[in-house]
Protein backbone atom coordinates (compact mmCIF):
# COMPACT_ATOMS: atom_id res chain seq x y z
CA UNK A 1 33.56 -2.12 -95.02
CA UNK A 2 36.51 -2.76 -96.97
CA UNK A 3 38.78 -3.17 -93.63
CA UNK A 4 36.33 -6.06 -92.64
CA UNK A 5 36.29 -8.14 -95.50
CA UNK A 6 40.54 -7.55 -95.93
CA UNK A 7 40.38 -9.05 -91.98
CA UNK A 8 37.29 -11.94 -92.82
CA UNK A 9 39.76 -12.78 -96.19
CA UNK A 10 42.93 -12.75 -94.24
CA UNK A 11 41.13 -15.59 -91.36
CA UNK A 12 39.22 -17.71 -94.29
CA UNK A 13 43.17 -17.80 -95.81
CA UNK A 14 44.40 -18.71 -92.94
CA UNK A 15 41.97 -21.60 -92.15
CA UNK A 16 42.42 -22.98 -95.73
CA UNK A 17 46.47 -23.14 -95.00
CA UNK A 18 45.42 -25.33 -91.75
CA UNK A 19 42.91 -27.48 -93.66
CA UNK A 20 44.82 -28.35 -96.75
CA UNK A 21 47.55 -29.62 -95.66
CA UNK A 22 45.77 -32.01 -93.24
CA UNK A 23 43.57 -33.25 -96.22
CA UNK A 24 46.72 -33.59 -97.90
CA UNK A 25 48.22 -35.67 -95.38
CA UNK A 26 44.70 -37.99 -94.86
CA UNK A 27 44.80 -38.39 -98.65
CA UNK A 28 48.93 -39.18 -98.60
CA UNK A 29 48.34 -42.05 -95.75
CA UNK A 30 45.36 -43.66 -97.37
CA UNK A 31 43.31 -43.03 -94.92
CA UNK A 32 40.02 -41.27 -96.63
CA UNK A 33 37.44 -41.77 -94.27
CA UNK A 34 39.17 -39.06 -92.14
CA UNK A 35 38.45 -36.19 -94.27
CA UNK A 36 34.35 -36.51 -92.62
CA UNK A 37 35.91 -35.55 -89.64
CA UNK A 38 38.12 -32.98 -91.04
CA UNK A 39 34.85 -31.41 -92.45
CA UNK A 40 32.86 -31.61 -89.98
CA UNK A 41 35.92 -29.79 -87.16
CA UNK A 42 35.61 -27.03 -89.76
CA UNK A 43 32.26 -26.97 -90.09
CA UNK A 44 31.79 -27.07 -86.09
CA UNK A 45 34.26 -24.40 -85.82
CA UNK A 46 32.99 -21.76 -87.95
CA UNK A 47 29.72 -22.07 -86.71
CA UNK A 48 30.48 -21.97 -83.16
CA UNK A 49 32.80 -18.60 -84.26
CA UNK A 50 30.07 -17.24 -85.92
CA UNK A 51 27.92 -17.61 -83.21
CA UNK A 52 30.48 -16.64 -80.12
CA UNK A 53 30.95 -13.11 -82.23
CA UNK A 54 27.45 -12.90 -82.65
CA UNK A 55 27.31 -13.01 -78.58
CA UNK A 56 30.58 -10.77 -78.13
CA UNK A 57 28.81 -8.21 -80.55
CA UNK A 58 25.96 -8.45 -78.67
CA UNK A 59 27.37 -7.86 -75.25
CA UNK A 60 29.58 -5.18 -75.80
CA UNK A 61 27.10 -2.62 -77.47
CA UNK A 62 25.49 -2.22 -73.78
CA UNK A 63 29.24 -1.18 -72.50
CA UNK A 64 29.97 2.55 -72.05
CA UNK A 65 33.10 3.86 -70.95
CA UNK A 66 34.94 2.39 -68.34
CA UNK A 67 32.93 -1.23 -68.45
CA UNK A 68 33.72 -0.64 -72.35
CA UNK A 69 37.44 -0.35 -71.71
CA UNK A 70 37.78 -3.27 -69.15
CA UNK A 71 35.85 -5.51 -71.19
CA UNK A 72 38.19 -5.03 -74.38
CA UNK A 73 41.45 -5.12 -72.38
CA UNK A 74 39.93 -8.62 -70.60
CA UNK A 75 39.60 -9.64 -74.21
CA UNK A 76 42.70 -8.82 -75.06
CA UNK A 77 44.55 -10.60 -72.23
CA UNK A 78 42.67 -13.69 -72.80
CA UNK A 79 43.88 -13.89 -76.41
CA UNK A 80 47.60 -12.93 -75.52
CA UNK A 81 47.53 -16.21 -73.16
CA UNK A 82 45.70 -18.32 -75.90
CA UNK A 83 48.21 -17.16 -78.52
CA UNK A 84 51.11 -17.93 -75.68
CA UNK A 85 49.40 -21.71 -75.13
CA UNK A 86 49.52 -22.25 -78.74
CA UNK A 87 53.28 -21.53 -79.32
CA UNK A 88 54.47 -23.52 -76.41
CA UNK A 89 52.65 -26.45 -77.47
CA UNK A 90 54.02 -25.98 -81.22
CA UNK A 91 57.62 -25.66 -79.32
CA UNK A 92 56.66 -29.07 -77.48
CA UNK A 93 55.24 -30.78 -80.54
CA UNK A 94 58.25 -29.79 -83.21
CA UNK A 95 60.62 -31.21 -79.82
CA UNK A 96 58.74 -34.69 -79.69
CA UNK A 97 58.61 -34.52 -83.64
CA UNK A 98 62.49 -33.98 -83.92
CA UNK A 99 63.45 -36.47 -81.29
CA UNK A 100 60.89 -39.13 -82.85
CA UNK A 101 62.70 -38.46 -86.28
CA UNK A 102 65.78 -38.84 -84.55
CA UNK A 103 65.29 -42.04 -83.14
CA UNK A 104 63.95 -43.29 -85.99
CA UNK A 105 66.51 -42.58 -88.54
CA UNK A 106 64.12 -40.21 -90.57
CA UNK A 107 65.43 -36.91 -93.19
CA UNK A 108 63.07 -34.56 -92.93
C-alpha cells in the first residue's frame, strides 16, 4: 500500500513540474486564455490514464504463466521505445531552440 501511493506521489509530482511551468510561461506572455487548454490536456490525460490502467489491470489478471510473462515484457518494450522517442525529440527541440537563440542574438 505504501509502495503505491510513494509511486502515484512520485507521477502526480512529476505532472505538476510539467504543468507549472507552462502556466507560468502562458501567464509570462500574456496570453491567459491558454491556461483552458492547459486544463483541459491535463484533465484529458489523467482520465484517459486512469482508464487505460483500468483496462491493463483488467487484462492481465486472466494471464498465467507464459502469456503472463510475454505480456509484461511486450509492455516493457513498448515503454523503452516511448521513453527513446521522447529523448530524441527533446535532443531535436533543445537543437532548434539553441540555433533559434543563436540566430537571434538571445542569452539564455
Amino acid at each position: 500500500m505504501l509502495t503505491s501511493f510513494i509511486i502515484n506521489f512520485r507521477e502526480v509530482l512529476e505532472m505538476l513540474l510539467v504543468i507549472v511551468p507552462m502556466l507560468i510561461y502562458v501567464n509570462k506572455i500574456n496570453q491567459k486564455s491558454l491556461e483552458k487548454y492547459i486544463f483541459a490536456g491535463t484533465a484529458a490525460g489523467a482520465i484517459s490514464s486512469i482508464l487505460v490502467g483500468w483496462l491493463i489491470f483488467e487484462k492481465i489478471k486472466g494471464f498465467e504463466g507464459i502469456s503472463e510473462q510475454i505480456f509484461q515484457g511486450s509492455i516493457m518494450i513498448f515503454i523503452s521505445m516511448l521513453l527513446l522517442y521522447n529523448i530524441v525529440i527533446i535532443q531535436k527541440q533543445n537543437k532548434y531552440s539553441d540555433n533559434n537563440a543563436e540566430n537571434n542574438n538571445i542569452d539564455y
